[in-house]
C-alpha atoms as a PDB file:
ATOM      1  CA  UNK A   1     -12.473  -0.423   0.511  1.00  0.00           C
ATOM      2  CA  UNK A   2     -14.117  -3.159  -1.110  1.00  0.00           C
ATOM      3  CA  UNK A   3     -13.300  -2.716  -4.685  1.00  0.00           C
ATOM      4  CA  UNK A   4     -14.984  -4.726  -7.591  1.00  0.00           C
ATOM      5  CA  UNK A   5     -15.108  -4.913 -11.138  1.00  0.00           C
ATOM      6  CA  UNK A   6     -16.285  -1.300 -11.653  1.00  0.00           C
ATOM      7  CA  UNK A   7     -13.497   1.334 -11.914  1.00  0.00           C
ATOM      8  CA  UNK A   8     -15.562   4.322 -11.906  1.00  0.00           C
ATOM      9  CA  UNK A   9     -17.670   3.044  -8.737  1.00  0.00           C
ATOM     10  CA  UNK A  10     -14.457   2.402  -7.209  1.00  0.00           C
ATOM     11  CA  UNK A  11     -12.862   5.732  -8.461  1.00  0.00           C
ATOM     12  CA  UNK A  12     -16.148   7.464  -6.787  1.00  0.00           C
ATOM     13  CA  UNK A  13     -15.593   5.515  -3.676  1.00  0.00           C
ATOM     14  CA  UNK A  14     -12.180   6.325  -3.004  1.00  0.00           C
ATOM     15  CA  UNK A  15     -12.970  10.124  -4.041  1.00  0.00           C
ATOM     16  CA  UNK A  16     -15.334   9.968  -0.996  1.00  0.00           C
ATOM     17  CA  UNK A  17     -12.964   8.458   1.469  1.00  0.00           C
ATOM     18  CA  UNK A  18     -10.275  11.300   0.091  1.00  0.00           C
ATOM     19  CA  UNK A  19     -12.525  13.570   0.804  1.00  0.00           C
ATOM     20  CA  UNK A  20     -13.434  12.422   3.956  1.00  0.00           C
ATOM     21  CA  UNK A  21      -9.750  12.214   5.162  1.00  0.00           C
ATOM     22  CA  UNK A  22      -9.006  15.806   3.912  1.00  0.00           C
ATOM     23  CA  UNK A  23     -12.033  16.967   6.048  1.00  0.00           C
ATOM     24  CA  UNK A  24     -10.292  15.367   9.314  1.00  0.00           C
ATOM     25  CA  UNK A  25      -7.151  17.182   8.419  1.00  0.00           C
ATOM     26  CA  UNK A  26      -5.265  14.360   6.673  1.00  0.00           C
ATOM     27  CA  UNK A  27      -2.042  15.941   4.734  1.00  0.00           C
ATOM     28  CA  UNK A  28      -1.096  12.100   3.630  1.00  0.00           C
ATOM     29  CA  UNK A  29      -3.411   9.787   2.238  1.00  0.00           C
ATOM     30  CA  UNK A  30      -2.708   6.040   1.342  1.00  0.00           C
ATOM     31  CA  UNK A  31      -5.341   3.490  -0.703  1.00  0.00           C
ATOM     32  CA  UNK A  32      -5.113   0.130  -0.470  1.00  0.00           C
ATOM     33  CA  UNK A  33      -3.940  -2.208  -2.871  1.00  0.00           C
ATOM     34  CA  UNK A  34      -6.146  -2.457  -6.454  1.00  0.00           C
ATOM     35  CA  UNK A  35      -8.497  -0.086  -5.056  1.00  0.00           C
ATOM     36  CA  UNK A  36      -9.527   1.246  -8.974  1.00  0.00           C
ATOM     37  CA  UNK A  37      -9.996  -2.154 -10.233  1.00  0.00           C
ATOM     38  CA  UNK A  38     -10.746  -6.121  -8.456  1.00  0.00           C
ATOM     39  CA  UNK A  39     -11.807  -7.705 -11.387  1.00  0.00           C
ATOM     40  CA  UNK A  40     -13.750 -10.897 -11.731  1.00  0.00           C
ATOM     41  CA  UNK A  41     -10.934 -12.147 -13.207  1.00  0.00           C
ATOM     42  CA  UNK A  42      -7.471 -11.495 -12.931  1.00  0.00           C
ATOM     43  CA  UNK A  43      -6.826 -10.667 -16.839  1.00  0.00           C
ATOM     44  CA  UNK A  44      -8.929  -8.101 -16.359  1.00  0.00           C
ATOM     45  CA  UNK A  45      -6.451  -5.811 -15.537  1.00  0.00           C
ATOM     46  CA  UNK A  46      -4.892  -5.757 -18.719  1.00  0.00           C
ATOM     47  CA  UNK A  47      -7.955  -4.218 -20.205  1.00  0.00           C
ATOM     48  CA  UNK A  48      -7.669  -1.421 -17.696  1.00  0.00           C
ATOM     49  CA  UNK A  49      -3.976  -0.780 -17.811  1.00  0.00           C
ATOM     50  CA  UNK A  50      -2.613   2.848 -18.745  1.00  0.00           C
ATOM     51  CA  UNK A  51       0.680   3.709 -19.907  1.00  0.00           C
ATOM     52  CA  UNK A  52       2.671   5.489 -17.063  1.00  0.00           C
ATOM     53  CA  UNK A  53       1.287   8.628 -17.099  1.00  0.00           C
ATOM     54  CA  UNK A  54      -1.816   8.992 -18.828  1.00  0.00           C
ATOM     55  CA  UNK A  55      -4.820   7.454 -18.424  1.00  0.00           C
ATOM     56  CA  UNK A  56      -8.361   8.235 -16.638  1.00  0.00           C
ATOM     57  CA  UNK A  57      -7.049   6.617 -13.599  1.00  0.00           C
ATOM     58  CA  UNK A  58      -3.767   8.234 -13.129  1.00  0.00           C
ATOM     59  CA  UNK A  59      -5.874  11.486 -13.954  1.00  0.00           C
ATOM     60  CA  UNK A  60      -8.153  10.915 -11.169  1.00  0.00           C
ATOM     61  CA  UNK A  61      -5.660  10.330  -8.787  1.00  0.00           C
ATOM     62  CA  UNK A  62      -3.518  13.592  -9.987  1.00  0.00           C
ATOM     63  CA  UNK A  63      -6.469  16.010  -9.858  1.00  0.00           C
ATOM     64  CA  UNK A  64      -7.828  14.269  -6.401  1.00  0.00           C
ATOM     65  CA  UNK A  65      -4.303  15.144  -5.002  1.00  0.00           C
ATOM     66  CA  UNK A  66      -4.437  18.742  -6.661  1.00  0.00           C
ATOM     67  CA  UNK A  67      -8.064  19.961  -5.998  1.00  0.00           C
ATOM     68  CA  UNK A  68      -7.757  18.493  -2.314  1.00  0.00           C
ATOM     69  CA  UNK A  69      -4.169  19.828  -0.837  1.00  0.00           C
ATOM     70  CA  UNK A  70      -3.452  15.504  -0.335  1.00  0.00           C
ATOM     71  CA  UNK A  71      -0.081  13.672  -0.807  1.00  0.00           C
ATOM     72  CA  UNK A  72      -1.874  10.093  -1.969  1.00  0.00           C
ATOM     73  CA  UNK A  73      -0.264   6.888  -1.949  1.00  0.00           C
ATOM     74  CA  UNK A  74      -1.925   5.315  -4.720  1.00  0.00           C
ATOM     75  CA  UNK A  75      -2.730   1.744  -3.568  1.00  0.00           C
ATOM     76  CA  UNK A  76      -1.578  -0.046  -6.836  1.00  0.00           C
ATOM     77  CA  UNK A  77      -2.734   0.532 -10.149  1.00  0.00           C
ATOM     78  CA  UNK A  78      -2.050  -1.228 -13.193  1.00  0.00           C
ATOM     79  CA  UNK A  79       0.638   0.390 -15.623  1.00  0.00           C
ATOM     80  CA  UNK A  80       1.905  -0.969 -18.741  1.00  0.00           C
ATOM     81  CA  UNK A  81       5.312  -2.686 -19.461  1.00  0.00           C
ATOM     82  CA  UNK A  82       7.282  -2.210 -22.901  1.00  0.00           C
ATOM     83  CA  UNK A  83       7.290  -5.289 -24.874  1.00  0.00           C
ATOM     84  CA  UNK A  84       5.023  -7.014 -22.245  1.00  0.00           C
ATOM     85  CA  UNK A  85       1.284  -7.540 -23.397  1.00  0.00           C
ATOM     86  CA  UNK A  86      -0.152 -10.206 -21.201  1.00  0.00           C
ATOM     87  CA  UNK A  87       1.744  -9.020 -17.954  1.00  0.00           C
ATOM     88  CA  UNK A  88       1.472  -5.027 -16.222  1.00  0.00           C
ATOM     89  CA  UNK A  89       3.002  -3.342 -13.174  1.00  0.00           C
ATOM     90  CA  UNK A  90       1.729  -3.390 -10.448  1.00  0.00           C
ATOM     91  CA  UNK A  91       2.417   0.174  -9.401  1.00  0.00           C
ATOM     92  CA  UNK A  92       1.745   2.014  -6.766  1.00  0.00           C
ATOM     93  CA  UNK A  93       2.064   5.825  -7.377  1.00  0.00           C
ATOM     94  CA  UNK A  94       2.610   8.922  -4.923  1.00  0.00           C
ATOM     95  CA  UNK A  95       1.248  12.283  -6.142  1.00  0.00           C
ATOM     96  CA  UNK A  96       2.092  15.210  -4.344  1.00  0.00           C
ATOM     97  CA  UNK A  97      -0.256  17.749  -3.592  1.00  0.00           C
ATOM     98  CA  UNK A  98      -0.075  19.892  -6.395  1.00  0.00           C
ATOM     99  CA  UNK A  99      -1.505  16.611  -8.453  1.00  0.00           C
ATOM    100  CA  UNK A 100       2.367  15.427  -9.836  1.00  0.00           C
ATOM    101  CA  UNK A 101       3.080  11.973  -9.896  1.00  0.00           C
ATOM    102  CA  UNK A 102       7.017  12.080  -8.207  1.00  0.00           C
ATOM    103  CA  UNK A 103       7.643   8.442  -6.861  1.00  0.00           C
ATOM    104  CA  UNK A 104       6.590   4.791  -7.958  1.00  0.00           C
ATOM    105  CA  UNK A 105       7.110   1.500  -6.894  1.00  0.00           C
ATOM    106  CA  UNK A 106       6.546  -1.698  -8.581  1.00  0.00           C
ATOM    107  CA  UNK A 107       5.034  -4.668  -6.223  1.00  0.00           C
ATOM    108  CA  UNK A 108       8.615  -7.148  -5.581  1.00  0.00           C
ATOM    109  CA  UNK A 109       6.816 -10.017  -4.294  1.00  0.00           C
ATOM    110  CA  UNK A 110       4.038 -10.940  -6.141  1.00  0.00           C
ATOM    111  CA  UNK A 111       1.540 -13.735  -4.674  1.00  0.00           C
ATOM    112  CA  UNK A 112       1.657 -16.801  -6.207  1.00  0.00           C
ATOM    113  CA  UNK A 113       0.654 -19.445  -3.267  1.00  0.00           C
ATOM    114  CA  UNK A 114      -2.253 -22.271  -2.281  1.00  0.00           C
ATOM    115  CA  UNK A 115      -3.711 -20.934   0.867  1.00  0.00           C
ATOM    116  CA  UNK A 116      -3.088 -23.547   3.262  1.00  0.00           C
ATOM    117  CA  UNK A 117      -6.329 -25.427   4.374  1.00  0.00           C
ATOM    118  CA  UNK A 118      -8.071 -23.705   1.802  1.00  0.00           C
ATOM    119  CA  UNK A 119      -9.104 -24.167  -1.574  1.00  0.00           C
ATOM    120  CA  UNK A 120      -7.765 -20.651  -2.757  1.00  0.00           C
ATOM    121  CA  UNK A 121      -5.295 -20.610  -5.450  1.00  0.00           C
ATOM    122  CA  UNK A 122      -3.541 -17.557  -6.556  1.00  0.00           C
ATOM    123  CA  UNK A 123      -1.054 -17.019  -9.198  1.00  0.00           C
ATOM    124  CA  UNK A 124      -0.132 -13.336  -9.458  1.00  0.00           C
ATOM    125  CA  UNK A 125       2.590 -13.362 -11.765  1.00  0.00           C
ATOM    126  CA  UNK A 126       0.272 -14.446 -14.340  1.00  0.00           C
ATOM    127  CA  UNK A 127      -0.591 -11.528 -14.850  1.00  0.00           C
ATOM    128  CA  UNK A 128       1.885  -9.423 -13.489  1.00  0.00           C
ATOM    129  CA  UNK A 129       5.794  -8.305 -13.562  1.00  0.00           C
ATOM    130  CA  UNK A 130       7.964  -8.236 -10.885  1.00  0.00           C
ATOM    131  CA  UNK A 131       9.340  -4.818  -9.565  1.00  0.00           C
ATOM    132  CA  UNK A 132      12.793  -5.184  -8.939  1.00  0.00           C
ATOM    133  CA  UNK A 133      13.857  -1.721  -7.276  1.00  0.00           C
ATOM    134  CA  UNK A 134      12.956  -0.681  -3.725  1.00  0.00           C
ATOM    135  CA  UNK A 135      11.581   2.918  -3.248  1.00  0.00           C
ATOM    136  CA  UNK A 136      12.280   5.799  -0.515  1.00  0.00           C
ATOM    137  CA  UNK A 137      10.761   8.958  -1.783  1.00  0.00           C
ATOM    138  CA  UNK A 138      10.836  12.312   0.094  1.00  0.00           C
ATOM    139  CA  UNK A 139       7.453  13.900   1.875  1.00  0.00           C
ATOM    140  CA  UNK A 140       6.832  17.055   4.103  1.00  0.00           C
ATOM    141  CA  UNK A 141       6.122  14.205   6.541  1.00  0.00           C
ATOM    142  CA  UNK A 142       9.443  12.444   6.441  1.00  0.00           C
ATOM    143  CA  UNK A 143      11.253  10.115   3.926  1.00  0.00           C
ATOM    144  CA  UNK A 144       8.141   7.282   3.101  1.00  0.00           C
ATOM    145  CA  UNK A 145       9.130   3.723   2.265  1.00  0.00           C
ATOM    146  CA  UNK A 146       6.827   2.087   0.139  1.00  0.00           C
ATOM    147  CA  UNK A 147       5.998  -1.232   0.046  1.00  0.00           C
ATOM    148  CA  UNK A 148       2.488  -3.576  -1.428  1.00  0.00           C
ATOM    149  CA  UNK A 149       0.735  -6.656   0.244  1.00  0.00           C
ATOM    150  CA  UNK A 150       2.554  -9.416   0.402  1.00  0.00           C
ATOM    151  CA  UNK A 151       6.285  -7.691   0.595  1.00  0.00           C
ATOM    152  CA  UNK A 152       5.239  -7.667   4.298  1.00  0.00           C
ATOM    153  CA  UNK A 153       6.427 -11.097   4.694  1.00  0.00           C
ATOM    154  CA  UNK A 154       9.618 -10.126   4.126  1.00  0.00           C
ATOM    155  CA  UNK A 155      11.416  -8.295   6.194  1.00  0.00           C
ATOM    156  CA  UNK A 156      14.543  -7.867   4.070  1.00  0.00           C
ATOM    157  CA  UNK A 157      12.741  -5.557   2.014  1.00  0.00           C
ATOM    158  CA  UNK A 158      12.087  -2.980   5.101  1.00  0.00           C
ATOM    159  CA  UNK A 159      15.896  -3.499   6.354  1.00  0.00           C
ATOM    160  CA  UNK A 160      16.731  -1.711   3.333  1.00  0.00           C
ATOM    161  CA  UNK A 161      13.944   0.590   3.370  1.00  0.00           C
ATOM    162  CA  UNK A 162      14.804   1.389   6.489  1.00  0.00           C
ATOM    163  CA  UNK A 163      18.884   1.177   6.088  1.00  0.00           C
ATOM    164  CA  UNK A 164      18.054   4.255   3.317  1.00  0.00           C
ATOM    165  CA  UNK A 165      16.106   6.422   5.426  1.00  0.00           C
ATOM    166  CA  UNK A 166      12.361   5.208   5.711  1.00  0.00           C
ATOM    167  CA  UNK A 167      10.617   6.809   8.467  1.00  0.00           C
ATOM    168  CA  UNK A 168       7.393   5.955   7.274  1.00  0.00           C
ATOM    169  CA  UNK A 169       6.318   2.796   5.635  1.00  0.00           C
ATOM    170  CA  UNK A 170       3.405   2.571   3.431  1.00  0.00           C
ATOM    171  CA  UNK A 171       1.475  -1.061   2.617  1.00  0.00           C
ATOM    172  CA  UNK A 172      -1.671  -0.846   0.947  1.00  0.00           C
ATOM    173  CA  UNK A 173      -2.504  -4.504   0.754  1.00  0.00           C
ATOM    174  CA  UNK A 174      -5.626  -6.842  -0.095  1.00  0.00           C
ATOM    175  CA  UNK A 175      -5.176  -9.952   2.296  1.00  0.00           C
ATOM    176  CA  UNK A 176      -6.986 -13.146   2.276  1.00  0.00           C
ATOM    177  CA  UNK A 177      -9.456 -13.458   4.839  1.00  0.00           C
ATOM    178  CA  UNK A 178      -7.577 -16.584   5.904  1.00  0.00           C
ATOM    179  CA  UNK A 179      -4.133 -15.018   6.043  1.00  0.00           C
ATOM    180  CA  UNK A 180      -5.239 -11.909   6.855  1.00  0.00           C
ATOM    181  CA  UNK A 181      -6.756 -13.265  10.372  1.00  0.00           C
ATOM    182  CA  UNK A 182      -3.815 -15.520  11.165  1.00  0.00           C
ATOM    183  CA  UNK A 183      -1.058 -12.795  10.417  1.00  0.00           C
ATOM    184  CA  UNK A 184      -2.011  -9.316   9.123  1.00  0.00           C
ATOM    185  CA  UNK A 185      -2.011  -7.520  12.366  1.00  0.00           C
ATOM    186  CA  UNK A 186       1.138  -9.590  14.062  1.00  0.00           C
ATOM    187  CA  UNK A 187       3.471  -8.825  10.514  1.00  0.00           C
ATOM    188  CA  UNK A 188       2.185  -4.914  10.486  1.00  0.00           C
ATOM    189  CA  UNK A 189       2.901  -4.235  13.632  1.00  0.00           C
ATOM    190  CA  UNK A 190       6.402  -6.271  13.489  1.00  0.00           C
ATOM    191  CA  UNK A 191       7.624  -4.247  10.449  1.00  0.00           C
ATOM    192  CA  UNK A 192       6.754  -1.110  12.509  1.00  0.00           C
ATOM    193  CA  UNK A 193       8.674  -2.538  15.696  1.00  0.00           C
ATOM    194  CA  UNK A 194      11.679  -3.375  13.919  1.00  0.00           C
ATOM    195  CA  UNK A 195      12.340  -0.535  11.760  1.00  0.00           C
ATOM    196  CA  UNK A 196      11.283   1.971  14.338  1.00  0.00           C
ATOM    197  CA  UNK A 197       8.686   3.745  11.808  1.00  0.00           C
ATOM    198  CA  UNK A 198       5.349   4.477  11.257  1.00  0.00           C
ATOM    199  CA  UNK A 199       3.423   1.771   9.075  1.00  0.00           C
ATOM    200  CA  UNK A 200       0.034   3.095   7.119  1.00  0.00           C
ATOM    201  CA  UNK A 201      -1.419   0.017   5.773  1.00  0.00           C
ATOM    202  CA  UNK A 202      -4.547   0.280   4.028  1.00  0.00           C
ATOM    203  CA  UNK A 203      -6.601  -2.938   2.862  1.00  0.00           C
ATOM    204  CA  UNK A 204      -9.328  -4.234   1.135  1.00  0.00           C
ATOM    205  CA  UNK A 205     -12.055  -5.649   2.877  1.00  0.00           C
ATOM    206  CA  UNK A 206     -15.038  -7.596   2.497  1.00  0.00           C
ATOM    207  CA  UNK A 207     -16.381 -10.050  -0.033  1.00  0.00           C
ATOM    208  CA  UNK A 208     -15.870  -8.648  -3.559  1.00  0.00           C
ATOM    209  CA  UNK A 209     -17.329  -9.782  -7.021  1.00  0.00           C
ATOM    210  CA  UNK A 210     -15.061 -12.399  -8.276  1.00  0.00           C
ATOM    211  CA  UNK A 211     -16.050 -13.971  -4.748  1.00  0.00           C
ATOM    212  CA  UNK A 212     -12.520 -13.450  -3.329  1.00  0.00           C
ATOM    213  CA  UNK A 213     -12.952 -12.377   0.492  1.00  0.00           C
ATOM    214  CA  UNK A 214     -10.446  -9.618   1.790  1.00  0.00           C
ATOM    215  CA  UNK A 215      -9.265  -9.344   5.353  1.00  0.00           C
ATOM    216  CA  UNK A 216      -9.256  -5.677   5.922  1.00  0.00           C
ATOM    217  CA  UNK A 217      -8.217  -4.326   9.185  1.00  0.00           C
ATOM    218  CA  UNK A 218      -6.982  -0.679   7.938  1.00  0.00           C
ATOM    219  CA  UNK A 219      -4.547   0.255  10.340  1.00  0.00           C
ATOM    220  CA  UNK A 220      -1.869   2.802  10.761  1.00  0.00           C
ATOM    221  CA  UNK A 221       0.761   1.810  13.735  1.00  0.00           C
ATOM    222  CA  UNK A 222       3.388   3.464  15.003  1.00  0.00           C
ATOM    223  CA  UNK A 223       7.266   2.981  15.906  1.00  0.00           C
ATOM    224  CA  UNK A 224       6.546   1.057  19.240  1.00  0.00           C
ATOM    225  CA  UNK A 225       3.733  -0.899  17.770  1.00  0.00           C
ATOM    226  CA  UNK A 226       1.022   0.789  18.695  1.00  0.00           C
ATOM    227  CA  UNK A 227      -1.857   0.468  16.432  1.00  0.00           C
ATOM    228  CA  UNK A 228      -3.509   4.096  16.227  1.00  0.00           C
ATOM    229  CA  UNK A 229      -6.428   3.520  14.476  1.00  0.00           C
ATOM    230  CA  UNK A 230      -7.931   0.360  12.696  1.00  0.00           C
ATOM    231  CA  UNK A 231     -10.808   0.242  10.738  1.00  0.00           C
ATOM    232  CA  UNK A 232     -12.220  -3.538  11.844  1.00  0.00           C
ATOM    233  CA  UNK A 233     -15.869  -3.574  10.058  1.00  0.00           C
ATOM    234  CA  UNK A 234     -16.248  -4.689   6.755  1.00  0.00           C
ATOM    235  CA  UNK A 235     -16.396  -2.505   4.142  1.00  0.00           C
ATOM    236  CA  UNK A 236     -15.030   0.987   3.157  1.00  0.00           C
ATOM    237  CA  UNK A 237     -13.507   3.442   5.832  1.00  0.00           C
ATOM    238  CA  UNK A 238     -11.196   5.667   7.034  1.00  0.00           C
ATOM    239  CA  UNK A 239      -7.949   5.270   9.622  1.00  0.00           C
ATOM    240  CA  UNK A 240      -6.888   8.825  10.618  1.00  0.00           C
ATOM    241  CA  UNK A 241      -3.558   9.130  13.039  1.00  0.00           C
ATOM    242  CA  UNK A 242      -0.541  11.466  13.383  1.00  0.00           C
ATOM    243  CA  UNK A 243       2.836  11.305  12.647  1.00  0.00           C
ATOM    244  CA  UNK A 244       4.880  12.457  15.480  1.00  0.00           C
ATOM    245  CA  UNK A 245       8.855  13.006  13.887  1.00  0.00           C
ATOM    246  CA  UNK A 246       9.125  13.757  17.432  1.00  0.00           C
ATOM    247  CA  UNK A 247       8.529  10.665  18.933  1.00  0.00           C
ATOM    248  CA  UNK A 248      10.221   8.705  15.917  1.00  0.00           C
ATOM    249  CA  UNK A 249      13.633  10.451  16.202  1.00  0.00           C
ATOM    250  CA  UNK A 250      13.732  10.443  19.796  1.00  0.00           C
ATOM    251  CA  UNK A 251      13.022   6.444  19.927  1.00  0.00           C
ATOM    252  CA  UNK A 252      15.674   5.916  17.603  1.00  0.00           C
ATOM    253  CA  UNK A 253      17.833   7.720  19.610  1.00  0.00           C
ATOM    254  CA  UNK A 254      17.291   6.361  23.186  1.00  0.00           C
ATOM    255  CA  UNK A 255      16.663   2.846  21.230  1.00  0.00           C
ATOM    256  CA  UNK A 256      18.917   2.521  18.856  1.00  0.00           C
ATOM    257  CA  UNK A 257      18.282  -0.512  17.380  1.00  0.00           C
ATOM    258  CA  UNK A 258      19.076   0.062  13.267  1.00  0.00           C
ATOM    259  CA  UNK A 259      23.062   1.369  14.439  1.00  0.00           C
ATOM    260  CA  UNK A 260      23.224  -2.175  16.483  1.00  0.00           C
ATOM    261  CA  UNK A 261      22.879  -4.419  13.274  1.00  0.00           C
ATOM    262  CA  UNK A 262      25.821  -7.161  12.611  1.00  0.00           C
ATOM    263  CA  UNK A 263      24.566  -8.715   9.478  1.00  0.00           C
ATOM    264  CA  UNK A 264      24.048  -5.920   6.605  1.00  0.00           C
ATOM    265  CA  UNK A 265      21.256  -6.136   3.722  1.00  0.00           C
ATOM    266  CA  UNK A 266      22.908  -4.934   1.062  1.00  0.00           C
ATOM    267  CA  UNK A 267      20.997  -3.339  -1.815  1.00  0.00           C
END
């Protein structure tokens, strides 16, 4: 996608793509990172927020889910803290597909760096709270890991994703143009290598409103690193691949890399 300052635009965008990915026979569906809102400025978000559940977004997202038979990752979206005003979540939500909300995840690592040999400048935290809890949630599809943006740079995080079960990993993510071409596809593809799971790792793309240029590069990849489908033009589209179990279990099996670990990430 190529989200911008409009949430019902982008709410109407994403319905399309959802609808689109129901009509190839997607079960699982995963938007990318602030896919309802990228603002023109990043305290824009706090005029958007909801409260965890309630809200026109989180009501979107529920009766998407519900009226079209989809499990949806919800990219993030931004949820209210108690006793925080000037700082929200940055949540991203799994509805099953009778439309309830039964997992969320709070972005860990939030993006507060100068782009080197750029003059980018980004200070996430400003706005937002730090998650603190990893998530593994149960799916039809297989125990799903999830994960935002930049958490993909550290691979500590999908140890232990991994360590409690994670056979797929989900990273809806907005990359820089500038990182996104230098690393995106090399640290998908390595958290998928190394944890012997699927990756689904939706992203913004494009140049958006506020003039901040996305990477994109939609992918989904699977346990040996292939990359199944990409989306590689700018703009909004749609990755569809399978999820073999098959194939997953019987890697881990004749490659058992996760039982020959001698230093332990401990929760």
């Amino acid at each position: 996608m190529t989200s911008g300052a409009d949430v019902q635009a982008n709410l109407a965008c994403s319905r399309e793509l959802l609808e689109q990915a129901r009509d190839r026979g997607a079960a699982l569906a995963v938007l990318p990172e602030n896919f309802a809102l990228m603002g023109r400025r990043e305290a824009q978000k706090l005029a958007v927020a909801e409260r965890p559940g309630e809200g026109p977004i989180q009501d979107f997202l529920s009766g998407c889910a519900r009226e079209l038979g989809l499990w949806i990752v919800a990219g993030t979206i931004p949820l209210r803290l108690e006793g925080q005003s000037q700082r929200v979540a940055a949540a991203s939500v799994l509805y099953d597909d009778q439309g309830r909300c039964v997992a969320r995840y709070d972005k860990i690592h939030l993006f507060d760096v100068d782009v080197p040999g750029r003059e980018e400048r980004y200070r996430e935290s400003a706005t937002t709270a730090p998650g603190v809890r990893p998530v593994v949630a149960w799916t039809p599809f297989g125990p799903l890991g999830m994960a935002v943006c930049y958490d993909v740079r550290f691979p500590e995080l999908f140890r232990l994703l991994a360590a409690e079960g994670a056979e797929i990993l989900t990273i809806p993510s907005a990359f820089t143009a500038a990182t996104g071409r230098a690393h995106w596809e090399l640290l998908v593809r390595a958290r998928a290598v190394e944890n012997l799971a699927y990756v689904v790792a939706p992203a913004q793309s494009g140049i958006h409103e506020n003039g901040r240029e996305t990477w994109g590069c939609s992918m989904i990849v699977n346990p040996w690193g292939e990359v199944l489908d990409c989306v590689r033009q700018p703009g909004a589209g749609l990755a569809v691949a399978e999820i073999d179990r098959t194939l997953l279990q019987d890697l881990r099996e004749r490659f058992p890399v996760l039982s020959h670990r001698r230093f332990r990430i401990e929760p």
